[in-house]
C-alpha atoms as a PDB file:
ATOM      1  CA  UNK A   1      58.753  -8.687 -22.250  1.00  0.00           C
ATOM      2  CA  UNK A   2      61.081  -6.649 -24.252  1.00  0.00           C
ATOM      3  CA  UNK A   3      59.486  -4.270 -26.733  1.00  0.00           C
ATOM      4  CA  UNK A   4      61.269  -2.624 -29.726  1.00  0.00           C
ATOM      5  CA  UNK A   5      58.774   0.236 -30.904  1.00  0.00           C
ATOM      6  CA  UNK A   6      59.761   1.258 -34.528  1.00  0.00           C
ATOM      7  CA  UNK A   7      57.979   4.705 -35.488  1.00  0.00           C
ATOM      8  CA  UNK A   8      57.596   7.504 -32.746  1.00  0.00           C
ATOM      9  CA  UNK A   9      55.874  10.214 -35.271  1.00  0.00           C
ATOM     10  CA  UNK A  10      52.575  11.825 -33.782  1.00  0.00           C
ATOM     11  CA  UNK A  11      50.769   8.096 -33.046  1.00  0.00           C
ATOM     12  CA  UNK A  12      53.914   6.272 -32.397  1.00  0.00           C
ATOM     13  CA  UNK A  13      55.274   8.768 -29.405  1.00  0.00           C
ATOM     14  CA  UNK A  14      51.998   9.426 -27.418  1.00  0.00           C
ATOM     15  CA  UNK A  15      51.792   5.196 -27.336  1.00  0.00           C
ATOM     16  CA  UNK A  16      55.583   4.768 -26.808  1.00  0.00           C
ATOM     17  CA  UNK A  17      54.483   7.284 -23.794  1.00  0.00           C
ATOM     18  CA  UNK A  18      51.769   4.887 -22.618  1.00  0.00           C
ATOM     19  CA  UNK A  19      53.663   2.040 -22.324  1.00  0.00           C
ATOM     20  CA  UNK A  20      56.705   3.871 -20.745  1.00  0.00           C
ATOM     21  CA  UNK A  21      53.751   4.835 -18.353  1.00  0.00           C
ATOM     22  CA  UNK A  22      53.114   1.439 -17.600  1.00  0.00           C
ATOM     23  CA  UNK A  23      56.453   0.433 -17.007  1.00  0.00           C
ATOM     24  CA  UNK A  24      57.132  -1.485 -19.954  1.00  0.00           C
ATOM     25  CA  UNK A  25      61.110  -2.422 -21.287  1.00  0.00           C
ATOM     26  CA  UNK A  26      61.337  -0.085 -24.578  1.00  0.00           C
ATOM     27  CA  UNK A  27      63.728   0.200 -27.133  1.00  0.00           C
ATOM     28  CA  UNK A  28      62.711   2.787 -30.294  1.00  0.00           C
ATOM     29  CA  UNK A  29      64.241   3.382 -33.168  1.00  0.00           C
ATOM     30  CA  UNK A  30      62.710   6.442 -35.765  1.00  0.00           C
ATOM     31  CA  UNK A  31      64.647   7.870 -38.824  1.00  0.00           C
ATOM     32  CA  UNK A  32      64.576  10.924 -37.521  1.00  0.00           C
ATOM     33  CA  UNK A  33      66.705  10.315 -34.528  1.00  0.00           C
ATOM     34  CA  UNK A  34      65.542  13.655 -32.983  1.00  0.00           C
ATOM     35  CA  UNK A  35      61.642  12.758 -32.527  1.00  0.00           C
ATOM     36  CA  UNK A  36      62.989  10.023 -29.806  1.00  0.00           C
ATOM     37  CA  UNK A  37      64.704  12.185 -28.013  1.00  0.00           C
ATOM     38  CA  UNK A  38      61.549  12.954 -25.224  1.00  0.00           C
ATOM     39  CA  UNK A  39      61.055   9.168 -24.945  1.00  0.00           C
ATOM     40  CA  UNK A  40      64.867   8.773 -24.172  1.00  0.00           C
ATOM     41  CA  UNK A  41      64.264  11.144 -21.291  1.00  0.00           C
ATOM     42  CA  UNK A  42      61.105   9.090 -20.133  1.00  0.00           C
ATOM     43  CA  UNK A  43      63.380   5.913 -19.756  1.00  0.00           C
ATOM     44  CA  UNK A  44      63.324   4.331 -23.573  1.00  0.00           C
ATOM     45  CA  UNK A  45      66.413   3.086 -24.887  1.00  0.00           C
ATOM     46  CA  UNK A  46      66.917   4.785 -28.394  1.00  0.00           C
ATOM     47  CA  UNK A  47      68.515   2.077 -30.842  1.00  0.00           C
ATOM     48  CA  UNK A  48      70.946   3.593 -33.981  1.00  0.00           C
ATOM     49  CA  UNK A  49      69.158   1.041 -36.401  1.00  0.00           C
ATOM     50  CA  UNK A  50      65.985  -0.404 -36.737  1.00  0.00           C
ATOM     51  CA  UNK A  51      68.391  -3.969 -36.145  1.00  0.00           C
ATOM     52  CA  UNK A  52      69.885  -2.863 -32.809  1.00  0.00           C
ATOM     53  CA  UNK A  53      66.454  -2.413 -31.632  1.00  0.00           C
ATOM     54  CA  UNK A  54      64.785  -5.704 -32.861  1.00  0.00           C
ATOM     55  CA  UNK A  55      67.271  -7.863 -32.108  1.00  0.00           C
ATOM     56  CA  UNK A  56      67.317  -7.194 -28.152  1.00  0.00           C
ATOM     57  CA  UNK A  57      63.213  -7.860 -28.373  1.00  0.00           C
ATOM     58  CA  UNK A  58      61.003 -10.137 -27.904  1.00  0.00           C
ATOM     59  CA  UNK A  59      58.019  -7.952 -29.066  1.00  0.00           C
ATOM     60  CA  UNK A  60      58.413  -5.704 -32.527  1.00  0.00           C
ATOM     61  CA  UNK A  61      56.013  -3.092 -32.729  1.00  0.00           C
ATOM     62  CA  UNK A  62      55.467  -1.036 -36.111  1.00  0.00           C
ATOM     63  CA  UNK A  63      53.627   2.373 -36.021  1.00  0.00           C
ATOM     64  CA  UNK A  64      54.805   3.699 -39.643  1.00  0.00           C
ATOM     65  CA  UNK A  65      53.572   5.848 -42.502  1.00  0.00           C
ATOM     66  CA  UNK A  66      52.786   3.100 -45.015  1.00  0.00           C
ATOM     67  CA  UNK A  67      53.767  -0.796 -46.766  1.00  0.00           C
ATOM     68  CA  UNK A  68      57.472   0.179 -47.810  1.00  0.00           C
ATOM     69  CA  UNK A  69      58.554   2.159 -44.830  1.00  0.00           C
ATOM     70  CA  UNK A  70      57.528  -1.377 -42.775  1.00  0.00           C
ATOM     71  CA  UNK A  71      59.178  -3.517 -44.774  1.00  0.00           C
ATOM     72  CA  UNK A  72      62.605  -1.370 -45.355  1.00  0.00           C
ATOM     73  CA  UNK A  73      62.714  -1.360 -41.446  1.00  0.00           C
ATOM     74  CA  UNK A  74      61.838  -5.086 -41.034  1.00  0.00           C
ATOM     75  CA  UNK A  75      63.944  -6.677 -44.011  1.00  0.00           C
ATOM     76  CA  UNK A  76      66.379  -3.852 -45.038  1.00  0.00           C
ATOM     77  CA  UNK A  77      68.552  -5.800 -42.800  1.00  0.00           C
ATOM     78  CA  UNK A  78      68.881 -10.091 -42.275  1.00  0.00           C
ATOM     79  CA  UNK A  79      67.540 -10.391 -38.970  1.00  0.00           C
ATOM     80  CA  UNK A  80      66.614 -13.242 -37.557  1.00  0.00           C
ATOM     81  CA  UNK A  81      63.292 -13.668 -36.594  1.00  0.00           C
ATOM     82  CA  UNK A  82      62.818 -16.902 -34.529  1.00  0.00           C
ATOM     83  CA  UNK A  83      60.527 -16.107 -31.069  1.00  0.00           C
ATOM     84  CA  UNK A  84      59.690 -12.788 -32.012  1.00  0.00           C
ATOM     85  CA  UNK A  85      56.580 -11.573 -32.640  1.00  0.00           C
ATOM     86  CA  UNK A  86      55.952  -8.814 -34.926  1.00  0.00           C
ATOM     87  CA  UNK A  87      52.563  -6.357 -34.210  1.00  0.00           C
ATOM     88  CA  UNK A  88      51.857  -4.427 -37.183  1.00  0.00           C
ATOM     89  CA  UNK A  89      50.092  -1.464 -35.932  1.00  0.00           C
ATOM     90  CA  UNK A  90      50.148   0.800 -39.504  1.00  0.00           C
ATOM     91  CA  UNK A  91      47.500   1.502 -42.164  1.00  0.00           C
ATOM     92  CA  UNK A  92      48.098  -0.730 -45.001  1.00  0.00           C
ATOM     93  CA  UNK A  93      46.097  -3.245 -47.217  1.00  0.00           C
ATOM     94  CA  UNK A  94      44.881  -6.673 -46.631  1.00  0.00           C
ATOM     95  CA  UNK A  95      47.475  -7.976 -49.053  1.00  0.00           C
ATOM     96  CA  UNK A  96      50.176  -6.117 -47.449  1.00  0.00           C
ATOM     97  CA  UNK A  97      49.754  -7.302 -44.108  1.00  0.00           C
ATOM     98  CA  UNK A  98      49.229 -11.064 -45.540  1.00  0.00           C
ATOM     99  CA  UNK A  99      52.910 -10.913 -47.286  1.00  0.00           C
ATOM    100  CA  UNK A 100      54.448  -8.938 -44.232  1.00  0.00           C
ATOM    101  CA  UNK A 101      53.405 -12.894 -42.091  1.00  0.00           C
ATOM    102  CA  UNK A 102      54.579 -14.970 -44.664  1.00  0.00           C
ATOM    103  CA  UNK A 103      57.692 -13.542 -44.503  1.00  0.00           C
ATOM    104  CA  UNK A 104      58.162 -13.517 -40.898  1.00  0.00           C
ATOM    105  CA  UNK A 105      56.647 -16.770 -40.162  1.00  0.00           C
ATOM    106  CA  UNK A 106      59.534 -18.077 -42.884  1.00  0.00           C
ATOM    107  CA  UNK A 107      62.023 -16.021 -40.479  1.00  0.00           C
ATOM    108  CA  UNK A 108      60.598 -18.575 -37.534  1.00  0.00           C
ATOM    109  CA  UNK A 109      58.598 -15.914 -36.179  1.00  0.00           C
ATOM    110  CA  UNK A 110      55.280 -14.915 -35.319  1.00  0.00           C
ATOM    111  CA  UNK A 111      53.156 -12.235 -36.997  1.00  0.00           C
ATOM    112  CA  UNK A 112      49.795 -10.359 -36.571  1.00  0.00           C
ATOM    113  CA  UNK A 113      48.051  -6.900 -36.998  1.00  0.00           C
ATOM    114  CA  UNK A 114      46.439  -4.594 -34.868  1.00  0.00           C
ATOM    115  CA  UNK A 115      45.437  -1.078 -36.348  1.00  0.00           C
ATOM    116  CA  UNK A 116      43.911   1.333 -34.336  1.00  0.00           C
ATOM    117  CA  UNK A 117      40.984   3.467 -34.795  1.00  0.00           C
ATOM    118  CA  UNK A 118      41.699   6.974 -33.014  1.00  0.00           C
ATOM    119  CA  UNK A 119      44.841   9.321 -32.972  1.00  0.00           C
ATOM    120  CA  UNK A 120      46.783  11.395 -30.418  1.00  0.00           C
ATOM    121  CA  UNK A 121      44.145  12.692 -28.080  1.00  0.00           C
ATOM    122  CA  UNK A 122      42.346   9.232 -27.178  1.00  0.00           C
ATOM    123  CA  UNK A 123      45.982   7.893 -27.108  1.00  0.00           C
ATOM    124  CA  UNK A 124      46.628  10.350 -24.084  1.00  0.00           C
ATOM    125  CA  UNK A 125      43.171   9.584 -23.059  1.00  0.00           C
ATOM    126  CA  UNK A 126      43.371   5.782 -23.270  1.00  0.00           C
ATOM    127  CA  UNK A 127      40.469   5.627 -25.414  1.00  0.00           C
ATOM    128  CA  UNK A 128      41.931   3.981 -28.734  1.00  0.00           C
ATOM    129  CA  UNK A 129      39.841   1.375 -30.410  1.00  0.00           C
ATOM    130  CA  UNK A 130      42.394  -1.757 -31.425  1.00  0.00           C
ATOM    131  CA  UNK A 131      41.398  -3.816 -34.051  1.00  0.00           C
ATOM    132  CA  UNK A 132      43.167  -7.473 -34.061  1.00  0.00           C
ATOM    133  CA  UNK A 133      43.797  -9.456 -36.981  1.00  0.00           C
ATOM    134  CA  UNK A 134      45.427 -12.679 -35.477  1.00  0.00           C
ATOM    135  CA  UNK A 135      44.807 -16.078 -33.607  1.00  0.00           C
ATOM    136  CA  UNK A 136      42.643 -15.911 -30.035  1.00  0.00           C
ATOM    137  CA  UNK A 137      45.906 -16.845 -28.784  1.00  0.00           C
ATOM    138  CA  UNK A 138      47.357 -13.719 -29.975  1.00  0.00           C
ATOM    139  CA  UNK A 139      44.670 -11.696 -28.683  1.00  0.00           C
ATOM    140  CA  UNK A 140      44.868 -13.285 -25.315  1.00  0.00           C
ATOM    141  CA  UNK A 141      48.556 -12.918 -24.898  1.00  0.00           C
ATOM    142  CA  UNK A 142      48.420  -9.136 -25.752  1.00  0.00           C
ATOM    143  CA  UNK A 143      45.336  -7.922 -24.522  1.00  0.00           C
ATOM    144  CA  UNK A 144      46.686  -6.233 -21.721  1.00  0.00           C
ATOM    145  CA  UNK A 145      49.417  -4.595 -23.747  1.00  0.00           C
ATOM    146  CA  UNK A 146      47.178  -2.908 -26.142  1.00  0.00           C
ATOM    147  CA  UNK A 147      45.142  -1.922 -22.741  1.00  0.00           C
ATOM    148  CA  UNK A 148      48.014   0.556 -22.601  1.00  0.00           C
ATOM    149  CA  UNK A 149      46.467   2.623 -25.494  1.00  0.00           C
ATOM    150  CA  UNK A 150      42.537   1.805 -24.623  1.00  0.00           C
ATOM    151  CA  UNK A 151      40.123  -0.683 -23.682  1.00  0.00           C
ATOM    152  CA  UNK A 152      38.356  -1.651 -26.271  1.00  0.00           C
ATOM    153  CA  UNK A 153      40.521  -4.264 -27.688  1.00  0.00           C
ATOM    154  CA  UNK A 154      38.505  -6.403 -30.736  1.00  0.00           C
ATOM    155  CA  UNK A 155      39.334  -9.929 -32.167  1.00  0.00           C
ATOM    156  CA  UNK A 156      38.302  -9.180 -35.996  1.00  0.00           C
ATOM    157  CA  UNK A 157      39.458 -12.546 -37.431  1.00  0.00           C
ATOM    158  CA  UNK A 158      42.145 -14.119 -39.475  1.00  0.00           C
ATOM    159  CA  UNK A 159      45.435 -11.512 -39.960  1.00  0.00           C
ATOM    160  CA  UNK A 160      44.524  -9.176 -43.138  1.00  0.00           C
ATOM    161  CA  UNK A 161      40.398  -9.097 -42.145  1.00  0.00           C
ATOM    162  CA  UNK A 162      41.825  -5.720 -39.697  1.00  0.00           C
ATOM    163  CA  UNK A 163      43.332  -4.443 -42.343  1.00  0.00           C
ATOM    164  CA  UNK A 164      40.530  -4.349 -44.276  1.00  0.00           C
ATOM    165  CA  UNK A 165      38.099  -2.950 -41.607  1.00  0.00           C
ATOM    166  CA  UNK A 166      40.576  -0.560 -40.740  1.00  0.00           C
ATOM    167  CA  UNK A 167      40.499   0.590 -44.553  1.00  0.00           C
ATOM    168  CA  UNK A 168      36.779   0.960 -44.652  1.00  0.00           C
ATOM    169  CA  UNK A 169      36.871   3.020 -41.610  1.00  0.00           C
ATOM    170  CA  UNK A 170      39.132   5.368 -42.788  1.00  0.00           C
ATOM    171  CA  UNK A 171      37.033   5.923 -45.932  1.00  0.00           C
ATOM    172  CA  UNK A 172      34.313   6.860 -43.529  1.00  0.00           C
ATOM    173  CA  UNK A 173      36.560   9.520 -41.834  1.00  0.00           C
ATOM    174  CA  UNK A 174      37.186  10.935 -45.161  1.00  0.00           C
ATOM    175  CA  UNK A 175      33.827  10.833 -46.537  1.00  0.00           C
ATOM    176  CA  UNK A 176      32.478  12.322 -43.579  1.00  0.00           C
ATOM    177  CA  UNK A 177      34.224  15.028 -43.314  1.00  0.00           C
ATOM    178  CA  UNK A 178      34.202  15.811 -47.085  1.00  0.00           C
ATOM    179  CA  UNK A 179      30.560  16.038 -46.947  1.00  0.00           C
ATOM    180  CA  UNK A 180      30.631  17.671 -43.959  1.00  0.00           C
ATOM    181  CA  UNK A 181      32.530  20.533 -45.390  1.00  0.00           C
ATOM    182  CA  UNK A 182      30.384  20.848 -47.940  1.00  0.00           C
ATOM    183  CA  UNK A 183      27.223  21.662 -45.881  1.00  0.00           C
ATOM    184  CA  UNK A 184      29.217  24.060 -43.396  1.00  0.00           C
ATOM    185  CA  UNK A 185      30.276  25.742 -45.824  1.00  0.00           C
ATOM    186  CA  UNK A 186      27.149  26.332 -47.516  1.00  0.00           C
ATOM    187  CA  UNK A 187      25.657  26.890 -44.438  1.00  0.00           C
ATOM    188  CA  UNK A 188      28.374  30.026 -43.624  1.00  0.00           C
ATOM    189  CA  UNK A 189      27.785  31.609 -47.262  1.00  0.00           C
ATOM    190  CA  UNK A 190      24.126  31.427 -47.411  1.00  0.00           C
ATOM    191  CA  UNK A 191      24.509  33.518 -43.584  1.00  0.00           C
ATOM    192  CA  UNK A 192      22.743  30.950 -41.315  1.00  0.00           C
ATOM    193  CA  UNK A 193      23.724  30.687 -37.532  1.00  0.00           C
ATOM    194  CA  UNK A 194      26.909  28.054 -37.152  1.00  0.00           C
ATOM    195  CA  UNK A 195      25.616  27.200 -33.624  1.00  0.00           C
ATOM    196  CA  UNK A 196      21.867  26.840 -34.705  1.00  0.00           C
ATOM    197  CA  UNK A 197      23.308  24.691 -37.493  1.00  0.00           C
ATOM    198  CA  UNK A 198      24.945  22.231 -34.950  1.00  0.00           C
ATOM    199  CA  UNK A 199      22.682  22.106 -32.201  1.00  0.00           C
ATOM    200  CA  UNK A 200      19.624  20.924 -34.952  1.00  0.00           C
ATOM    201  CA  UNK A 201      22.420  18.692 -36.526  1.00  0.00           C
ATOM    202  CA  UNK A 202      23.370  16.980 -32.995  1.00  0.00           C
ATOM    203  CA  UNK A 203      19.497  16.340 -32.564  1.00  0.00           C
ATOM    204  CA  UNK A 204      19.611  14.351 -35.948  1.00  0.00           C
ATOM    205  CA  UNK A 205      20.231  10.653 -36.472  1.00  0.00           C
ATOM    206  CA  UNK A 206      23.334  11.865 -39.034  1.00  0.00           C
ATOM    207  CA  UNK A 207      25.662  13.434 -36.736  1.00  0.00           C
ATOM    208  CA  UNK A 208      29.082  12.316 -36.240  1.00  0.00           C
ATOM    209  CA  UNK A 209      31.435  13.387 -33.729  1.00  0.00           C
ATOM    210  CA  UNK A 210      34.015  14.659 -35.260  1.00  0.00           C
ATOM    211  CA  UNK A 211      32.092  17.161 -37.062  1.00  0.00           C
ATOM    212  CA  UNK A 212      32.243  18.990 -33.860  1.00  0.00           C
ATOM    213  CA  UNK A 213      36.000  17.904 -33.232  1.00  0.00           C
ATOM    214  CA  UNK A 214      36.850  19.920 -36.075  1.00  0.00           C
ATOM    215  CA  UNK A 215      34.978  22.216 -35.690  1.00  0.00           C
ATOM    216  CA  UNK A 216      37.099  24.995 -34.386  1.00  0.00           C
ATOM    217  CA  UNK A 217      39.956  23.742 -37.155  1.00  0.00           C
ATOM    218  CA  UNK A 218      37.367  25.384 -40.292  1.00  0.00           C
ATOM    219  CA  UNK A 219      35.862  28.108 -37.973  1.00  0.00           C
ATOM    220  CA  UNK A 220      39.464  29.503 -36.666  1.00  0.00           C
ATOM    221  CA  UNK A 221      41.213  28.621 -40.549  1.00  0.00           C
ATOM    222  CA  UNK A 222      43.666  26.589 -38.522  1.00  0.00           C
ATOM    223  CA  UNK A 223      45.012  23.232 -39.829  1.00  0.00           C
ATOM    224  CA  UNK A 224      48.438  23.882 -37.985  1.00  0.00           C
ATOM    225  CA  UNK A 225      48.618  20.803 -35.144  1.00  0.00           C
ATOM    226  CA  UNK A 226      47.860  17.976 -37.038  1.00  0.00           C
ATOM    227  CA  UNK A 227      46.747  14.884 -35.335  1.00  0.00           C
ATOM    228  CA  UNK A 228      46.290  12.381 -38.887  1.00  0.00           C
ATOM    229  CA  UNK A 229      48.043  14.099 -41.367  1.00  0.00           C
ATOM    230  CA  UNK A 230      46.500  15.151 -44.966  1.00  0.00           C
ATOM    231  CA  UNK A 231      49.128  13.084 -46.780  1.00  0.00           C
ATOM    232  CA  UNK A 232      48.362   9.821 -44.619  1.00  0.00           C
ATOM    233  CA  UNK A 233      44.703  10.231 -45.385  1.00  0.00           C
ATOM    234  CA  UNK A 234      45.718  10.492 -49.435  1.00  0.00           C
ATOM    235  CA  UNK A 235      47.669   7.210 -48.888  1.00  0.00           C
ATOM    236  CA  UNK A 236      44.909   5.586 -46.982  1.00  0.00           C
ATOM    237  CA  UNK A 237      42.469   6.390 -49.682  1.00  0.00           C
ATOM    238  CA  UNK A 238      44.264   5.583 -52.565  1.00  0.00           C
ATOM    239  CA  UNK A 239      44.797   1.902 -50.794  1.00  0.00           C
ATOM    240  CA  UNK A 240      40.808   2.122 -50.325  1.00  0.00           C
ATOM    241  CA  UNK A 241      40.487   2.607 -53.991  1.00  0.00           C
ATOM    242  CA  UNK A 242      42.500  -0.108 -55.109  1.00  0.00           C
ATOM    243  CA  UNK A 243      40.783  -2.600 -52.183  1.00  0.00           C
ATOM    244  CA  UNK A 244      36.880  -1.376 -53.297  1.00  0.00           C
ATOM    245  CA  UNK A 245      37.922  -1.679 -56.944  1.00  0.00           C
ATOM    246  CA  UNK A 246      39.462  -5.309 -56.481  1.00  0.00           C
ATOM    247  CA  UNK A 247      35.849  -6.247 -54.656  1.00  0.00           C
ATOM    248  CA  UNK A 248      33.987  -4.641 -57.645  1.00  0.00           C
ATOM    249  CA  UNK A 249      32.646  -1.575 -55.705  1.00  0.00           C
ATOM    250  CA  UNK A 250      31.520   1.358 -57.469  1.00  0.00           C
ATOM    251  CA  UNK A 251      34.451   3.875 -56.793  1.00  0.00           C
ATOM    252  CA  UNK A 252      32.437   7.082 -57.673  1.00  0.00           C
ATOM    253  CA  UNK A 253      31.600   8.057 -54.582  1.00  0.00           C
ATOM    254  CA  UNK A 254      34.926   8.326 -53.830  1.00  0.00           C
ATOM    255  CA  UNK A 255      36.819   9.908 -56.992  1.00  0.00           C
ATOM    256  CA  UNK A 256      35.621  13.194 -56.020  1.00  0.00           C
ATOM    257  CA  UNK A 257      37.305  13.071 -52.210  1.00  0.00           C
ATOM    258  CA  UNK A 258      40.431  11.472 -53.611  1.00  0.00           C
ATOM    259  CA  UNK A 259      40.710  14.675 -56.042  1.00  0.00           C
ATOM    260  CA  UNK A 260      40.366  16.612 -53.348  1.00  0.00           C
ATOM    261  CA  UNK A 261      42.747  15.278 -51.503  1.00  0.00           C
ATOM    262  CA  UNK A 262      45.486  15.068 -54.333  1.00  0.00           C
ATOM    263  CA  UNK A 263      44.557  19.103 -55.093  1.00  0.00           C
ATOM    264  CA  UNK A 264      45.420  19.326 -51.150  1.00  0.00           C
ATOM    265  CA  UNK A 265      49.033  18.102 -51.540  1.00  0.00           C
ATOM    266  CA  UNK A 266      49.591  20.311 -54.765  1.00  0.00           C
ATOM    267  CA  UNK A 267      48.889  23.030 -52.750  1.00  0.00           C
ATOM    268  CA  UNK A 268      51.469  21.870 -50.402  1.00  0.00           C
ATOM    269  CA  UNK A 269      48.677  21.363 -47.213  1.00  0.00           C
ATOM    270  CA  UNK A 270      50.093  17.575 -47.400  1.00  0.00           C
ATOM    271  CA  UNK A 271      51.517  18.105 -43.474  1.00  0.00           C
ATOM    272  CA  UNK A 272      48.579  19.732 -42.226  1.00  0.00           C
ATOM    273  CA  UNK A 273      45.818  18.001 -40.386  1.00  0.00           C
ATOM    274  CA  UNK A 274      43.502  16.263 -42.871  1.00  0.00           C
ATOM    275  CA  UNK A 275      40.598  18.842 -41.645  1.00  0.00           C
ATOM    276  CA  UNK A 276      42.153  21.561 -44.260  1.00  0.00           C
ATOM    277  CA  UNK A 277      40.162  19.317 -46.897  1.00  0.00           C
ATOM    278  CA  UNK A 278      37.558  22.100 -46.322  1.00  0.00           C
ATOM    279  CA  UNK A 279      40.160  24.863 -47.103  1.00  0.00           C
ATOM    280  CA  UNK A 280      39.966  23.279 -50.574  1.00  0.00           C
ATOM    281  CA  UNK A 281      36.296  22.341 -50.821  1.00  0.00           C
ATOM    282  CA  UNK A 282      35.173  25.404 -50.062  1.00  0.00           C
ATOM    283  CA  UNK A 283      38.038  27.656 -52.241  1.00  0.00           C
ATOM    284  CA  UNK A 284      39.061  29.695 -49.570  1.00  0.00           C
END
């Protein structure tokens, strides 16, 4: 099959890379021309427009920041959609992802989601979790494609039901390392041993892994290589807010992280990796 990849930022390349790996046909198309330029050199055809690269498919794959950015690159242009089938592989909300079929299935094509829990290093280490919002049929057909990125491939249901799982896991990530930030950082003033602090906390039934993934990001002050962005996180939480709200789920919880997040981006940290929340928690 033919696959026109639309979106090579930080998730988009390393899985453009994966499937160039495995010998897939790939054309890509990014706005800024230059972050396809390392793909073009690993055998993908780079396409001018996000058209010239969808219209030679038979597969359209979107990796993109948020809701708007998808549908200016799917519907900016008429293209026709008849055969192809669209994978939308972004963050956005239930609703979103609901409108983004109807209007392809009224192009004559097909349309499902599959987010993905995980970011550049289980990419490269073919360890992404891919959560499917689509028919069995849809699952089957691609299974092997998304094997590309990892293999744990899961049917969730009916397209937008991803979406919204995808939504409430990214809350976790936030909340989690909020909280997280909070106790460090206590933990660092108050002059207790960092090491003593995790080896009692990896003993406990409330560790999480990525406490120690980001470890060395508070420890070192370095928020510099960014593998989810600060400013995607804001996005993602702000569509969390809107999808708890809608449900009739106390927000509270989460008003203080999303404050956090929006001081974050005032102080111009928006690029750096979301860890630098603990920059701000903890005033330094």
């Amino acid at each position: 099959m033919k696959i026109a990849f639309i979106g090579t930022g930080l998730m988009g390349s390393a899985m453009v890379k994966n499937l160039l790996a495995n010998k897939h046909s790939l054309t890509v198309y990014n706005r800024t021309k230059s972050k396809t330029e390392e793909l073009k050199k690993l055998g993908a055809l780079v396409a001018d427009t996000p058209k010239d690269a969808i219209i030679n498919s038979d597969v359209v794959i979107t990796m993109l920041s948020d809701f708007s950015a998808v549908t200016e690159v799917l519907f900016k242009e008429k293209i026709n959609y008849k055969d192809k089938t669209v994978i939308q592989m972004s963050t956005i909300s239930p609703d979103e992802s609901l409108l983004l079929k109807e209007r392809i299935e009224q192009s004559g094509g097909n349309y499902f989601e599959a987010p993905v829990l995980g970011s550049v290093p289980q990419i490269e280490n073919k360890a992404l979790l891919t959560l499917v919002g689509g028919t069995q049929n849809q699952y089957n057909k691609f299974k092997e494609l998304f094997e590309c990125f990892g293999k744990e491939i899961f049917l969730i249901g009916e397209t937008g039901k991803a979406s919204a799982l995808k939504l409430a896991f990214n809350q976790l990530i936030a909340a989690e390392s909020a909280v997280f930030s909070m106790s460090l950082g206590y933990i660092i003033k108050k002059g207790i041993n960092v090491n003593q602090f995790m080896d009692i906390l990896k003993k406990s039934a409330f560790f999480a892994p990525t406490f120690e993934r980001k470890l060395n990001n508070y420890l070192n002050d370095d928020y510099s290589n960014p593998h989810f962005p600060l400013k995607h996180m804001l996005k993602d939480i702000n569509l969390v807010f809107n999808e708890f709200q809608k449900q009739n789920i106390n927000t509270m919880p989460l008003e203080g992280i999303k404050k956090i997040l929006e001081l974050s981006v005032k102080q111009n940290l928006s690029g750096m990796d979301y860890s630098v929340l603990y920059k701000v928690i903890n005033n330094k």
